[in-house]
N, C-alpha and C. Protein backbone atom coordinates (compact mmCIF):
# COMPACT_ATOMS: atom_id res chain seq x y z
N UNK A 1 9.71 60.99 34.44
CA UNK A 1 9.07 59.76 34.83
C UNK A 1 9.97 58.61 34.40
N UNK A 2 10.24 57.86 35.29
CA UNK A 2 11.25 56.50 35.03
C UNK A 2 10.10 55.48 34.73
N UNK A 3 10.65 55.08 33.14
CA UNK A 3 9.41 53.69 33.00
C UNK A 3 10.23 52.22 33.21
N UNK A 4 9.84 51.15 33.40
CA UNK A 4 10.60 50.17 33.26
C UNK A 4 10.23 49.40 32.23
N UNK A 5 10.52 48.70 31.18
CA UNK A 5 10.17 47.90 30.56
C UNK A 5 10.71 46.43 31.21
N UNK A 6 9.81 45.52 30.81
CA UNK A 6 9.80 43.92 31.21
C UNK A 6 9.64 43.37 29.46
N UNK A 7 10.93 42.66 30.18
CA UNK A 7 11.24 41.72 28.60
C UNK A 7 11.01 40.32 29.00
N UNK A 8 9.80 39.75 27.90
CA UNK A 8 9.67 38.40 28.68
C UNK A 8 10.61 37.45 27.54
N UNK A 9 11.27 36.64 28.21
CA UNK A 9 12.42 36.07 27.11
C UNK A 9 12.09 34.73 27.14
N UNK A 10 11.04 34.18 28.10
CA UNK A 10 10.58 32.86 27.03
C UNK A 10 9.76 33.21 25.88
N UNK A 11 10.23 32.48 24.64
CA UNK A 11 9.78 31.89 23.75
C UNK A 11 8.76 30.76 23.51
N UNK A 12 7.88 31.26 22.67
CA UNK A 12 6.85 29.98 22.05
C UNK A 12 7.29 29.50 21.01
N UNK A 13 7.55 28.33 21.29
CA UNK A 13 7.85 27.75 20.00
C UNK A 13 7.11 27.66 18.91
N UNK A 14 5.75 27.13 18.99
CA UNK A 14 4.47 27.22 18.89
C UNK A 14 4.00 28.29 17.27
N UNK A 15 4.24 29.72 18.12
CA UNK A 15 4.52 31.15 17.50
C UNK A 15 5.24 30.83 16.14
N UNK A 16 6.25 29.89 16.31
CA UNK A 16 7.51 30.27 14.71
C UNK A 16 7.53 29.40 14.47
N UNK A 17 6.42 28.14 14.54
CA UNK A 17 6.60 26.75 14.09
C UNK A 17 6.03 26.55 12.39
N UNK A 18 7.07 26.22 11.53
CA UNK A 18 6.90 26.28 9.83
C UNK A 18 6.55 24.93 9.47
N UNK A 19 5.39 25.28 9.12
CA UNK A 19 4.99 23.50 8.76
C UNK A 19 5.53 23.05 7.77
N UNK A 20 5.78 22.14 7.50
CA UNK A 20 6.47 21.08 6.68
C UNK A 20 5.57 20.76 6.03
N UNK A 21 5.10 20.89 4.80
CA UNK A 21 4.00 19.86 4.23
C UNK A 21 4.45 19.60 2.64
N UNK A 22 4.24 18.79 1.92
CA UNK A 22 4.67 18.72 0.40
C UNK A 22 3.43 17.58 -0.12
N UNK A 23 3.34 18.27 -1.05
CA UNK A 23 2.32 17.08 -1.83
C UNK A 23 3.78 16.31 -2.99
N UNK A 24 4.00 14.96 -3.07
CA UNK A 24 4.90 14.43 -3.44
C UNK A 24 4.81 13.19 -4.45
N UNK A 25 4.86 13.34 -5.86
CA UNK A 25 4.34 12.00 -7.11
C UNK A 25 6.22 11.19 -6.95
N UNK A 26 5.78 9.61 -6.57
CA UNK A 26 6.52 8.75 -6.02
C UNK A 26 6.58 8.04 -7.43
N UNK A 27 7.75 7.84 -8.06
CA UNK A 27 7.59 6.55 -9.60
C UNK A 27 8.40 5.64 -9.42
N UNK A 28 9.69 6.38 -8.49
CA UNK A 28 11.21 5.13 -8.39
C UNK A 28 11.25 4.30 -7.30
N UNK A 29 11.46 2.87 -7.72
CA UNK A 29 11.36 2.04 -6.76
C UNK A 29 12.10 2.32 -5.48
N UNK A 30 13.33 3.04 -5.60
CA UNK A 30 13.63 3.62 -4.46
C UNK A 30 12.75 4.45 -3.31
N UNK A 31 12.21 5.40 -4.08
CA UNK A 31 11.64 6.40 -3.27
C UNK A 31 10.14 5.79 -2.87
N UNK A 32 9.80 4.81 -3.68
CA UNK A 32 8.55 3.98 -2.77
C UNK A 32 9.00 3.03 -1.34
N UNK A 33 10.03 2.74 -1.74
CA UNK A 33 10.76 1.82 -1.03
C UNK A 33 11.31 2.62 0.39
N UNK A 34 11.23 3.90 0.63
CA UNK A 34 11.62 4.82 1.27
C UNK A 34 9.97 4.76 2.29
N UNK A 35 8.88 5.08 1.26
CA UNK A 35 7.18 5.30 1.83
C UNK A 35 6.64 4.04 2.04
N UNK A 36 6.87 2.72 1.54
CA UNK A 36 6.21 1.70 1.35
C UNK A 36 5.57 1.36 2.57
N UNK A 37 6.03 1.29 4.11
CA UNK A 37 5.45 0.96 4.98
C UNK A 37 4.15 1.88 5.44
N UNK A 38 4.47 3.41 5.40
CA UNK A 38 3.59 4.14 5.62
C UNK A 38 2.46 4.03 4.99
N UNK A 39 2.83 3.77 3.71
CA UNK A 39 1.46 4.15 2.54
C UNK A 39 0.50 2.79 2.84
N UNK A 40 1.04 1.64 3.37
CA UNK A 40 0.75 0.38 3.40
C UNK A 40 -0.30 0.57 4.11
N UNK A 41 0.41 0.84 5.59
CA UNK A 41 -0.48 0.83 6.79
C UNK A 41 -1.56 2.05 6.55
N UNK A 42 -1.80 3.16 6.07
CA UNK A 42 -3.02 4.06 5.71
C UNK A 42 -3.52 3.18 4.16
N UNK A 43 -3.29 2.88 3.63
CA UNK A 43 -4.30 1.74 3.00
C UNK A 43 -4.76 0.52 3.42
N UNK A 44 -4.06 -0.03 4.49
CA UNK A 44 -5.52 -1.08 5.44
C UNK A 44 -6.32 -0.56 5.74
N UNK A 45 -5.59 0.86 6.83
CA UNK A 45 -6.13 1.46 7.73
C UNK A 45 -7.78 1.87 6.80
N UNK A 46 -7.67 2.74 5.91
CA UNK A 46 -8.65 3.07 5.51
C UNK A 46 -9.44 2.58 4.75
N UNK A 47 -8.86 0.84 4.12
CA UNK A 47 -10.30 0.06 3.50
C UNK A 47 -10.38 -1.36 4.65
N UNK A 48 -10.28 -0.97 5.68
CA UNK A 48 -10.20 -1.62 6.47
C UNK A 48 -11.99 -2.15 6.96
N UNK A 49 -12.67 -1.15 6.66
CA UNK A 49 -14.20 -0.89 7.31
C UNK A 49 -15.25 -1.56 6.25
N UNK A 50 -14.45 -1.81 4.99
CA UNK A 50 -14.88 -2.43 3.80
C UNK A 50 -14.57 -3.71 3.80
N UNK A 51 -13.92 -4.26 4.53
CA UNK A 51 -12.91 -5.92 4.16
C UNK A 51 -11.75 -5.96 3.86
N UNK A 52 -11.18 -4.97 3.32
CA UNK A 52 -9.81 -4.72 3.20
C UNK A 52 -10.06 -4.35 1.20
N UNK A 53 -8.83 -4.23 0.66
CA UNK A 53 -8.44 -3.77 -0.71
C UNK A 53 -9.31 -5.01 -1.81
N UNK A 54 -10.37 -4.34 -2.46
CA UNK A 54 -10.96 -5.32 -3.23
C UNK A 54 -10.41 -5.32 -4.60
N UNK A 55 -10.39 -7.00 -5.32
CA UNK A 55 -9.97 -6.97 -6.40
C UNK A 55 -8.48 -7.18 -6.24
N UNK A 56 -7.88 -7.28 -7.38
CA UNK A 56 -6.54 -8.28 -7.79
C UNK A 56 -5.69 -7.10 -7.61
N UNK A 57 -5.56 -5.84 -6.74
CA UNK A 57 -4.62 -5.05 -7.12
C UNK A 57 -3.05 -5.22 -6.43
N UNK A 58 -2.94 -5.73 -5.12
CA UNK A 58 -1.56 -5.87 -4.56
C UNK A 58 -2.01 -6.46 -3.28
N UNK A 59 -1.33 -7.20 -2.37
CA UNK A 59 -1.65 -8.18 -1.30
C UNK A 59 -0.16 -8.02 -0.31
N UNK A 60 0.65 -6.93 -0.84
CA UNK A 60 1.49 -6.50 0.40
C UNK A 60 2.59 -5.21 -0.16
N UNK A 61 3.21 -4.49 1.18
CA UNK A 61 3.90 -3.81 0.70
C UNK A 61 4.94 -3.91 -0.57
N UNK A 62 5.83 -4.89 -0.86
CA UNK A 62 6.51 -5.36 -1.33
C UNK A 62 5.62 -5.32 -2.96
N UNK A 63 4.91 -6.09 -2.90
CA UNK A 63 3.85 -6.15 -4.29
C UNK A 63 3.00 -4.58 -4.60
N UNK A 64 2.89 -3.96 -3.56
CA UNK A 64 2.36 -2.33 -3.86
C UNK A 64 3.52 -1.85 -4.90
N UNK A 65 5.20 -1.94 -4.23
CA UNK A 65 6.16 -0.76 -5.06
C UNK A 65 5.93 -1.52 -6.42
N UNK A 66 5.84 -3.21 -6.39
CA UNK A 66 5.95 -4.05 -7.59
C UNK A 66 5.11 -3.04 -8.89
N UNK A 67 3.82 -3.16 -8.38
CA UNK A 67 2.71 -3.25 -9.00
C UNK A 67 1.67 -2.02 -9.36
N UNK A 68 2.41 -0.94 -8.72
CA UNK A 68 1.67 0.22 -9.06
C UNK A 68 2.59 1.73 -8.83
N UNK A 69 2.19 1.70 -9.85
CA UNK A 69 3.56 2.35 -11.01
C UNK A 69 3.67 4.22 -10.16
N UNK A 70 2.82 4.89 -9.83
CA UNK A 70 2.85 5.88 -9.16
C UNK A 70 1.74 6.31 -7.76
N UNK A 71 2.34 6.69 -7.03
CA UNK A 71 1.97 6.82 -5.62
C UNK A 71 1.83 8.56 -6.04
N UNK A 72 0.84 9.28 -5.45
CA UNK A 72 1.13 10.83 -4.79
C UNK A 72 0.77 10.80 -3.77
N UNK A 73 1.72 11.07 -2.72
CA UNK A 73 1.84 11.39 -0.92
C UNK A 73 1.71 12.72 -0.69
N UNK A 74 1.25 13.13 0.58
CA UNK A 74 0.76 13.86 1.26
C UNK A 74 1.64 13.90 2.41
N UNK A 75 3.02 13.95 2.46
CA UNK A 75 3.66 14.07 3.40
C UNK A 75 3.41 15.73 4.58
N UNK A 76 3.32 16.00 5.94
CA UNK A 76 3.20 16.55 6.61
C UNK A 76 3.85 16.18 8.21
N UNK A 77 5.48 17.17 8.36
CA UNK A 77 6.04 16.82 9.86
C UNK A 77 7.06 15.50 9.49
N UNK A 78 7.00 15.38 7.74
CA UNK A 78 8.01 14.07 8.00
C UNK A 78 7.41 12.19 7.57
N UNK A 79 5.82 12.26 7.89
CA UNK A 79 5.07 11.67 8.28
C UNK A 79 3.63 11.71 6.70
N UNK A 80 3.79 10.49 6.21
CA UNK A 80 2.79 10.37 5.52
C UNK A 80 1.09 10.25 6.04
N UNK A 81 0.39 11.25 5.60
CA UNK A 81 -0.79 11.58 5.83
C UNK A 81 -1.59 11.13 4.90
N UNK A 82 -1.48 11.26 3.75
CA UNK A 82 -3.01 10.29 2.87
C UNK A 82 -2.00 10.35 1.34
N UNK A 83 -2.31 9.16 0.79
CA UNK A 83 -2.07 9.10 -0.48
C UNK A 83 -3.07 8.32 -1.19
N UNK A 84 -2.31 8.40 -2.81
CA UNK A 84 -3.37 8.29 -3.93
C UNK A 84 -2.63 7.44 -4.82
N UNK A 85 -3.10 6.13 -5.42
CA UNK A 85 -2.37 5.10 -5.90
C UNK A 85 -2.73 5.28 -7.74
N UNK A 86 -1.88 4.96 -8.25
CA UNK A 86 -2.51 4.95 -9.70
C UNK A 86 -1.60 3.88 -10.69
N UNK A 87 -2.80 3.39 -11.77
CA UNK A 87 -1.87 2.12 -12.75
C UNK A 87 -2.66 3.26 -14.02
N UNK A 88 -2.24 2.67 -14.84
CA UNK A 88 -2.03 3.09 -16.56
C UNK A 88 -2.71 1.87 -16.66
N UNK A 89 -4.23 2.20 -16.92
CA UNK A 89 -5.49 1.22 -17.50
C UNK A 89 -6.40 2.05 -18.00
N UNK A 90 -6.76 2.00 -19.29
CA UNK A 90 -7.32 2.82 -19.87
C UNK A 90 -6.99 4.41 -20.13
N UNK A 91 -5.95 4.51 -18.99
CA UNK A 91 -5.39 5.93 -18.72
C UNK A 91 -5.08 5.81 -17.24
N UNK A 92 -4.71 7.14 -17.23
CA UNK A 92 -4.16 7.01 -15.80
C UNK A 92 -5.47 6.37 -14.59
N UNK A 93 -5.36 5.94 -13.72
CA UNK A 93 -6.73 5.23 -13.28
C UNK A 93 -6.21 5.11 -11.45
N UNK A 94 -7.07 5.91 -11.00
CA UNK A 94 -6.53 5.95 -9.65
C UNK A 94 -7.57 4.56 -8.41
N UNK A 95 -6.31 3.64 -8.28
CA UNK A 95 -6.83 2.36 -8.12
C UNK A 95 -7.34 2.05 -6.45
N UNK A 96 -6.74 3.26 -5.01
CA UNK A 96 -6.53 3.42 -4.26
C UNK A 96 -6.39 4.74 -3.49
N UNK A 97 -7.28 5.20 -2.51
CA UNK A 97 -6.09 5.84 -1.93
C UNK A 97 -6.81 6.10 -0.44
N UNK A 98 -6.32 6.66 0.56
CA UNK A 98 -6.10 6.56 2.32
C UNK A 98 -6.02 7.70 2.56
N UNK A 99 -6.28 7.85 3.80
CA UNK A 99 -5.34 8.85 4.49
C UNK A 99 -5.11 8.41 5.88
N UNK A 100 -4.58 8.97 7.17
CA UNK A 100 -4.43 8.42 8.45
C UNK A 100 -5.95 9.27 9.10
N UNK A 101 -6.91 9.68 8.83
CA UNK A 101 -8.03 9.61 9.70
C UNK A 101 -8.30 11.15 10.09
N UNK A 102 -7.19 11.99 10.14
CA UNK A 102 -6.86 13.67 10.79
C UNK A 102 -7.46 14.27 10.17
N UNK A 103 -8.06 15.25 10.36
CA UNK A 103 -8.77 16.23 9.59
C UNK A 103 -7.89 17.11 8.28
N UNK A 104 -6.63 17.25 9.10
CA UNK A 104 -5.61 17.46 7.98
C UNK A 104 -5.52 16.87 6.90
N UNK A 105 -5.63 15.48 6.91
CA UNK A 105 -5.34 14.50 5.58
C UNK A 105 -6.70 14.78 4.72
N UNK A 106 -7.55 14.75 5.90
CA UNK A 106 -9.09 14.62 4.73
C UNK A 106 -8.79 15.74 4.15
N UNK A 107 -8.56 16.87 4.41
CA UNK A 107 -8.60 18.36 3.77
C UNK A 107 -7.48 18.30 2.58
N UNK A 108 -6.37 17.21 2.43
CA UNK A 108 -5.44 17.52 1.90
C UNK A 108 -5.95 16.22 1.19
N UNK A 109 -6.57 14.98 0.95
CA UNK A 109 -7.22 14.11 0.30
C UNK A 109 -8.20 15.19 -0.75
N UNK A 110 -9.13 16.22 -0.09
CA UNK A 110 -9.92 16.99 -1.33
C UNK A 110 -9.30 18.16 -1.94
N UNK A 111 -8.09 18.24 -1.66
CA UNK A 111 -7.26 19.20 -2.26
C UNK A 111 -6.88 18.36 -3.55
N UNK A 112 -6.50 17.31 -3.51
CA UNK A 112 -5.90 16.23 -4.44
C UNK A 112 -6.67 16.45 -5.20
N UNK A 113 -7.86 15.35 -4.92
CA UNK A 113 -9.24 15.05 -5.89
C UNK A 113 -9.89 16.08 -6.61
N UNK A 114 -9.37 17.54 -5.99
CA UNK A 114 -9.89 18.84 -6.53
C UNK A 114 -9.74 18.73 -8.61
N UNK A 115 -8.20 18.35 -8.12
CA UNK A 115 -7.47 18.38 -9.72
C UNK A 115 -7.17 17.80 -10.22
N UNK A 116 -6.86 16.30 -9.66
CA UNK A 116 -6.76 15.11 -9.95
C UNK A 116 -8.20 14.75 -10.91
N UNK A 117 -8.95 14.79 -11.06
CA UNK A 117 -10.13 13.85 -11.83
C UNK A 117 -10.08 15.03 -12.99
N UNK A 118 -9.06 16.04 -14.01
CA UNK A 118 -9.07 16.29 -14.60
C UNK A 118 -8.26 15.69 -15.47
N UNK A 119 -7.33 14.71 -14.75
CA UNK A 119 -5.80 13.81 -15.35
C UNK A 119 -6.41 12.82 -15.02
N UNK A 120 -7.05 12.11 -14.40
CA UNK A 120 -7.37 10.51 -13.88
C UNK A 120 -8.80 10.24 -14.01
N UNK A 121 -9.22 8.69 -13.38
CA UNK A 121 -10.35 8.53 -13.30
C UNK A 121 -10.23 7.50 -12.44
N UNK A 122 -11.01 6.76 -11.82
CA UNK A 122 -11.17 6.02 -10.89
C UNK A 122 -12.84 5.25 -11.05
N UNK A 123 -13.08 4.46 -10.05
CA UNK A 123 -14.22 3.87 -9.85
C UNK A 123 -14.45 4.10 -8.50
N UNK A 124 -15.52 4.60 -8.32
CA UNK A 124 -15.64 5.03 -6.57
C UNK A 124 -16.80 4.21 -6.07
N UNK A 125 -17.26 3.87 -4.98
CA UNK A 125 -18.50 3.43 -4.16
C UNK A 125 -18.13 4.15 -2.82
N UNK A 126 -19.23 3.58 -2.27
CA UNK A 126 -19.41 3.85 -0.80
C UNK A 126 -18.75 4.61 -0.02
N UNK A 127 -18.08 4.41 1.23
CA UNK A 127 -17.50 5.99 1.97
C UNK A 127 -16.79 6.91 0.70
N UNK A 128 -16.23 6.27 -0.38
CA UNK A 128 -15.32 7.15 -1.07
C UNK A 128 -16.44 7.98 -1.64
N UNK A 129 -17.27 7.21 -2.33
CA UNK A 129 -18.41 8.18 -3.57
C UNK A 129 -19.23 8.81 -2.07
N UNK A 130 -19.59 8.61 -1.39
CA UNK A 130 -20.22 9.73 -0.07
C UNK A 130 -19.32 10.74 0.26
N UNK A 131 -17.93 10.72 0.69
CA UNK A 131 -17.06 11.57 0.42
C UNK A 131 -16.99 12.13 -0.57
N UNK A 132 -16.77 12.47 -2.06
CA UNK A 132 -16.56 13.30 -3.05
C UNK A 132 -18.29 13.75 -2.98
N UNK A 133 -19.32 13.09 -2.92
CA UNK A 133 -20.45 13.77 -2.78
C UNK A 133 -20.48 15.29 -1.57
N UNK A 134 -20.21 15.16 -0.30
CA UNK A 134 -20.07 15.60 0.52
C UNK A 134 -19.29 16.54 0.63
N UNK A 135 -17.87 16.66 0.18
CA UNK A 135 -16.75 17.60 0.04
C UNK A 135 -16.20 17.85 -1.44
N UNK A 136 -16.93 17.42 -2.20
CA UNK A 136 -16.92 17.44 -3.80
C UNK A 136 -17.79 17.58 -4.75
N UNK A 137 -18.63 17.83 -4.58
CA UNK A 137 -20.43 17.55 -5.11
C UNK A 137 -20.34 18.54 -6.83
N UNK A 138 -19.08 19.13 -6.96
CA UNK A 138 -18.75 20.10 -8.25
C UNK A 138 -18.34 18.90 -8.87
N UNK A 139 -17.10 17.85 -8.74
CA UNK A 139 -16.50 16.66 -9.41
C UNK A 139 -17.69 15.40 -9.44
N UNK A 140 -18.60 15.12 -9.30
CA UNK A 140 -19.53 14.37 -9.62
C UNK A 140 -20.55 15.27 -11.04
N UNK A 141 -20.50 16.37 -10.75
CA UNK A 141 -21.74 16.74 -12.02
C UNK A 141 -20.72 17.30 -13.21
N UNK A 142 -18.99 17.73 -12.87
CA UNK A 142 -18.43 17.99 -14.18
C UNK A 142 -17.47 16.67 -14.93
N UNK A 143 -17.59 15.44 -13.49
CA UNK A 143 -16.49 14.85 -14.31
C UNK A 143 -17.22 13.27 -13.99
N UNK A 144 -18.29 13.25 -13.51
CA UNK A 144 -18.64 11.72 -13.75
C UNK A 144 -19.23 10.64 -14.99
N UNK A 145 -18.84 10.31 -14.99
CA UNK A 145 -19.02 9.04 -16.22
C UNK A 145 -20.33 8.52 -16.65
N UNK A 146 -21.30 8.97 -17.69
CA UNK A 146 -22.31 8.44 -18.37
C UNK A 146 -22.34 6.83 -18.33
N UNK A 147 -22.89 5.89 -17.81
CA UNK A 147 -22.89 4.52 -17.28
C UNK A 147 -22.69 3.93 -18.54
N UNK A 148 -22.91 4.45 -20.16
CA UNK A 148 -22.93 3.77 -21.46
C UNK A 148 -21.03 4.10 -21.54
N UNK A 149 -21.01 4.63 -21.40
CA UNK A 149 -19.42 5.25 -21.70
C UNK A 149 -18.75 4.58 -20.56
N UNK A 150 -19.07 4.26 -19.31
CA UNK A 150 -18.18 3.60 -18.25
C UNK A 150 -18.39 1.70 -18.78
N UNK A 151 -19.15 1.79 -19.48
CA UNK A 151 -19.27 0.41 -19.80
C UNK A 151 -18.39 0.37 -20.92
N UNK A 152 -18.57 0.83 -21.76
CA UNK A 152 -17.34 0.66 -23.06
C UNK A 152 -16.11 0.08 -22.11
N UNK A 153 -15.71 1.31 -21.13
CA UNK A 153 -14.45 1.31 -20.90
C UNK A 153 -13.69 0.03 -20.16
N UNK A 154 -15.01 -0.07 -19.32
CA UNK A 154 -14.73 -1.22 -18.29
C UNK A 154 -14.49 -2.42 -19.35
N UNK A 155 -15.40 -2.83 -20.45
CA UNK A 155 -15.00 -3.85 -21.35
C UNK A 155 -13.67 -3.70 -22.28
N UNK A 156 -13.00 -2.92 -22.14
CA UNK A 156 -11.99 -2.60 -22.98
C UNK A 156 -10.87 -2.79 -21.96
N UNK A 157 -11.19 -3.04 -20.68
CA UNK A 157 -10.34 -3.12 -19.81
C UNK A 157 -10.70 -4.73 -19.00
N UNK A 158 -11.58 -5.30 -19.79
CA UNK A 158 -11.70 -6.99 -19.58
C UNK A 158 -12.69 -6.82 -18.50
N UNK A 159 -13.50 -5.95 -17.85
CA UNK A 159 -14.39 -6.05 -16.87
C UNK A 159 -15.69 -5.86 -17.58
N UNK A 160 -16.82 -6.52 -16.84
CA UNK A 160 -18.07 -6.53 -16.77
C UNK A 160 -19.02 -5.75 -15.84
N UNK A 161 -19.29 -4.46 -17.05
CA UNK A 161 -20.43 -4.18 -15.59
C UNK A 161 -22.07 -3.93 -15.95
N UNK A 162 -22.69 -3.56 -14.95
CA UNK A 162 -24.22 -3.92 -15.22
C UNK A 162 -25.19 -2.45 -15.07
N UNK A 163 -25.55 -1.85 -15.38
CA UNK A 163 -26.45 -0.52 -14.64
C UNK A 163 -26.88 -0.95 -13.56
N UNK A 164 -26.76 0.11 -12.78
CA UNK A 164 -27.35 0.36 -11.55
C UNK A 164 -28.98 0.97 -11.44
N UNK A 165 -30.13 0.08 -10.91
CA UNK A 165 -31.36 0.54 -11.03
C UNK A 165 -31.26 1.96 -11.03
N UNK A 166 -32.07 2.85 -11.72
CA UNK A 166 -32.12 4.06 -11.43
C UNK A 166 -31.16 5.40 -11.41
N UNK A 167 -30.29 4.72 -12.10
CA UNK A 167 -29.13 6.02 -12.13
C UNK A 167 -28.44 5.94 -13.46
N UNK A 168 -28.07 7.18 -14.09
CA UNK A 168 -27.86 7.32 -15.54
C UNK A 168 -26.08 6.72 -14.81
N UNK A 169 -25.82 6.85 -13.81
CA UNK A 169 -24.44 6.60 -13.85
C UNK A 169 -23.92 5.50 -13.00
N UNK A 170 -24.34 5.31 -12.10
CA UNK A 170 -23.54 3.99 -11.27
C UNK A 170 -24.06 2.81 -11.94
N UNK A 171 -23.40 1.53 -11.37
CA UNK A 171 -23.14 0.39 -11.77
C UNK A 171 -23.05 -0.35 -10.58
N UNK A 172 -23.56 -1.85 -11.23
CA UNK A 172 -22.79 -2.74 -10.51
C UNK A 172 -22.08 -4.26 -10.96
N UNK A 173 -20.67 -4.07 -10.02
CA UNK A 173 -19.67 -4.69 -10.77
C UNK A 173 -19.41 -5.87 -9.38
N UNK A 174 -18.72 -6.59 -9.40
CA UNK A 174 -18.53 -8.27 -9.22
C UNK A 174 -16.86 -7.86 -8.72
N UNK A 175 -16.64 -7.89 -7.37
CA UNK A 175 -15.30 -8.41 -7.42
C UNK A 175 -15.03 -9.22 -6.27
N UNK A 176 -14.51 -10.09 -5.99
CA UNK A 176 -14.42 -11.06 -4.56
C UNK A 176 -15.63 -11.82 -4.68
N UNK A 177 -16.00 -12.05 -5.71
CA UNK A 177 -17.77 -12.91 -5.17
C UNK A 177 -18.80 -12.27 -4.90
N UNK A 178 -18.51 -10.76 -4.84
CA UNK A 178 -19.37 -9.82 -4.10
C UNK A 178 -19.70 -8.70 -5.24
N UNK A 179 -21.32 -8.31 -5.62
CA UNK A 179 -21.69 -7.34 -6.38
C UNK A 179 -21.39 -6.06 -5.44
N UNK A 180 -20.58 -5.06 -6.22
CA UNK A 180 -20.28 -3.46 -5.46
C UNK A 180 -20.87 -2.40 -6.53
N UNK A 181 -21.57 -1.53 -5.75
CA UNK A 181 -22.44 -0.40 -6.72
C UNK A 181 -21.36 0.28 -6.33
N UNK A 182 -21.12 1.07 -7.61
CA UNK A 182 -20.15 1.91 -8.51
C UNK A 182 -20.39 2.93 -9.03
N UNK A 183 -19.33 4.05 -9.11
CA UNK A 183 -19.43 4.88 -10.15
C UNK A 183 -18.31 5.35 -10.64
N UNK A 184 -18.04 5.58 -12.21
CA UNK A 184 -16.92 5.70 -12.66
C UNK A 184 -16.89 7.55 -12.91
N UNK A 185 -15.57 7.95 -12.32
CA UNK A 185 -15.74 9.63 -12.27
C UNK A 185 -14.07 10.02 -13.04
N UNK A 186 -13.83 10.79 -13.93
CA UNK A 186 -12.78 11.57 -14.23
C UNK A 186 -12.62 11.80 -15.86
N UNK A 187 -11.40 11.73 -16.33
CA UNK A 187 -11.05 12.15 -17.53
C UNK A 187 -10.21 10.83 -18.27
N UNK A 188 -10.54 10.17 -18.85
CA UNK A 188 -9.94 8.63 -19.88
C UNK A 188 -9.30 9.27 -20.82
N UNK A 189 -8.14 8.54 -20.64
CA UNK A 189 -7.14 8.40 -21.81
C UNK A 189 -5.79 9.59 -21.44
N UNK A 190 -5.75 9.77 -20.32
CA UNK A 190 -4.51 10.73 -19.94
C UNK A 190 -3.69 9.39 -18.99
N UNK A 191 -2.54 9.15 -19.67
CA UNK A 191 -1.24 7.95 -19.03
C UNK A 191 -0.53 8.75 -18.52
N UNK A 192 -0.32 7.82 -17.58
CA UNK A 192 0.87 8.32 -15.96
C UNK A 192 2.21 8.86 -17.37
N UNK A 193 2.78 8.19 -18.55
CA UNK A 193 4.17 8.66 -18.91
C UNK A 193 3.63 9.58 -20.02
């Protein structure tokens, strides 16, 4: 019996395509200076729905590399996908962070936050604290902040804040003229050096 075989010789690219992805901690003004536009535009982009970036933290790219001492990016394809901003206040203190909107970034935003609030802490509200509720609901009951203990801190760090009716943990704090309910979530006293 004569068989023939058929060789199909297009290729999928598709098939052998190696994703590129790196999670990446940014400190040298160079290498911000490399991300600065990207990281810029996914931090409008994403407190954009709020009024834009509340509070005294930076008012342009240029003043971001100035003013905040480490970035971790989420690079994927080349292309920054969500990052996470942090200053040395009280400890490491994550002041910011974005992503571009993709389901990818969000997934790689709770990959971050997974391990991150064992080294950092932050102050969260609204879409952010609904997000870590939603795709995080373990980092709110092991690492959020007793409202007596977020108050120490906040005064040790020159801020004023107030309890929030009804909750052993949120707050509300004053920035722009505007009262924002709060909650302070992570681990104090671990510095970016």
């Amino acid at each position: 019996m004569n068989r023939s075989v058929r060789i199909n010789s297009s290729v999928n690219f598709k098939d052998y395509f190696i994703i590129n992805e790196s999670y990446t901690n940014v400190f040298t003004p160079q290498d911000k200076q490399k991300w600065k536009n990207e990281v810029w535009e996914i931090i409008q982009k994403s407190y954009k729905p709020i009024g834009g970036i509340q509070g005294g933290g930076f008012a342009s790219p240029d003043d971001m590399v100035d003013k905040i001492p480490m970035w971790k990016i989420f690079i994927s394809g080349g292309v920054v996908r969500a990052v996470v901003l942090y200053k040395d206040k009280g400890g490491r203190k994550l002041v910011a962070l974005g992503t571009d909107g993709s389901r990818q970034s969000r997934k790689a935003l709770v990959d971050i936050l997974k391990v991150e609030f064992s080294r950092t802490y932050g102050e969260v509200s609204g879409p952010l604290l609904g997000f870590i509720k939603k795709y995080l609901p373990d980092v709110i009951t092991t690492y959020g902040i007793p409202f007596e203990q977020a108050k120490e801190i906040a005064a040790r760090n020159g801020d004023h804040i107030e309890q929030a009716p009804d909750s052993d943990y949120e707050y509300l704090r004053e920035l722009n003229s505007k009262m924002h309910q709060k909650m302070m979530i992570g681990t104090i006293g671990k510095y970016l050096k």
